[in-house]
Protein backbone atom coordinates (compact mmCIF):
# COMPACT_ATOMS: atom_id res chain seq x y z
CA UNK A 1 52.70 171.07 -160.45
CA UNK A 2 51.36 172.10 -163.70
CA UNK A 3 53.69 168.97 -165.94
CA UNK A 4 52.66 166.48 -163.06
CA UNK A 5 48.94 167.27 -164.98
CA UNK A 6 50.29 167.50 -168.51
CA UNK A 7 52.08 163.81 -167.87
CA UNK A 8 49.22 162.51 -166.22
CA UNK A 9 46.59 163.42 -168.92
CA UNK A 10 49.09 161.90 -171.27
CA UNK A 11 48.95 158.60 -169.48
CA UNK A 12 44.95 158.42 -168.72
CA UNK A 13 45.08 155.56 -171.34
CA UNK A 14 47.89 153.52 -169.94
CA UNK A 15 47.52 150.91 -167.01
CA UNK A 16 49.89 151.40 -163.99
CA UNK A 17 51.87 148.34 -165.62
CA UNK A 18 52.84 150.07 -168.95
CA UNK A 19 53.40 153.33 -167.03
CA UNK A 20 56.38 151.54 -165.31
CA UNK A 21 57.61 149.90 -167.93
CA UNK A 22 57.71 153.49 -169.69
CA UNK A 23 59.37 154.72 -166.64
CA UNK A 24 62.12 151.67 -166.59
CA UNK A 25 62.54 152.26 -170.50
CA UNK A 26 63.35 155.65 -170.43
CA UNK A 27 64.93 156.61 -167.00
CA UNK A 28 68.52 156.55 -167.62
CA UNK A 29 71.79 158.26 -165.71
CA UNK A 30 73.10 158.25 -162.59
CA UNK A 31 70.54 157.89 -160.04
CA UNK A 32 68.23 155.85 -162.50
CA UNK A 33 67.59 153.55 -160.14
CA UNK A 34 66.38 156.33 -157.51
CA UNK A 35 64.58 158.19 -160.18
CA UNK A 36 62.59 155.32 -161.43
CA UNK A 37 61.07 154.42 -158.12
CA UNK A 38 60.80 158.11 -157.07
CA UNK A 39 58.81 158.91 -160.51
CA UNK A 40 56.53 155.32 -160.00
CA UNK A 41 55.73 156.48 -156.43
CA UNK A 42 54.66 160.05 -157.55
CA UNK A 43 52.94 158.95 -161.12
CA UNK A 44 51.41 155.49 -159.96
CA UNK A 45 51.03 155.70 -156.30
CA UNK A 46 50.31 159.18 -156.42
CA UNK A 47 52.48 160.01 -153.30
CA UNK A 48 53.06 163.71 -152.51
CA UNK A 49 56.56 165.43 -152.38
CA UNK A 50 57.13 165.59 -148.98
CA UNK A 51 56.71 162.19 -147.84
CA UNK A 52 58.38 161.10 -150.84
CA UNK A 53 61.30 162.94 -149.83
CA UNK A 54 61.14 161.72 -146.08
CA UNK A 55 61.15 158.22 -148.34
CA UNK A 56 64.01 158.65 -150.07
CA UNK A 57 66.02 161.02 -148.10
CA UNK A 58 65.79 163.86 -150.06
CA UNK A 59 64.89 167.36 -149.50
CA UNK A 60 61.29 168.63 -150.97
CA UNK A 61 63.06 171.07 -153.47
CA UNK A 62 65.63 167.87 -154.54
CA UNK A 63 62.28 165.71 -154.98
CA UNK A 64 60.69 168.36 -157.30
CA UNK A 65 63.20 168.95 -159.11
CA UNK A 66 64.15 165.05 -159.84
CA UNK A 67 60.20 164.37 -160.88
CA UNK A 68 60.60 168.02 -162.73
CA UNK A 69 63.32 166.05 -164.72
CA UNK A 70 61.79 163.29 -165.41
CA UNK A 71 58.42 164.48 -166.56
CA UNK A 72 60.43 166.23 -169.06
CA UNK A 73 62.13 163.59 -170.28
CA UNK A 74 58.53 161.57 -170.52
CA UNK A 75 57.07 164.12 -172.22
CA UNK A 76 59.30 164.33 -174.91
CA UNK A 77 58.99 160.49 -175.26
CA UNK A 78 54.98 160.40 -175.52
């Protein structure tokens, strides 16, 4: 997805350590919990959206549009 590059370009500069604590900063609401290890498993681990969704139970679209979220609400941080 086209804001999985943005992000990542974005981060080139930050170590896999300060990319989670980013993600754990900003990731707030309901399923933050679920978020945050859905969007370190995509961003860090670089884990692809259908075995992420097997992971968490989710459906493909559900997972895309959760790291869709997300993304957006990094981007407007960085």
């Amino acid at each position: 997805m086209i804001k999985d590059k943005i992000l990542l370009d974005k981060l080139e500069h930050y170590d896999n350590e300060s990319i989670a604590k980013l993600i754990d900063n900003n990731i707030k609401g309901r399923h933050a919990e679920r978020n945050r290890k859905i969007l370190k498993r995509r961003i860090i681990d670089g884990i692809c959206y259908e075995p992420l969704s097997e992971e968490f139970d989710l459906s493909v679209r559900q997972t895309q549009n959760i790291v869709y979220k997300e993304i957006q609400r990094l981007l407007s941080i960085l």
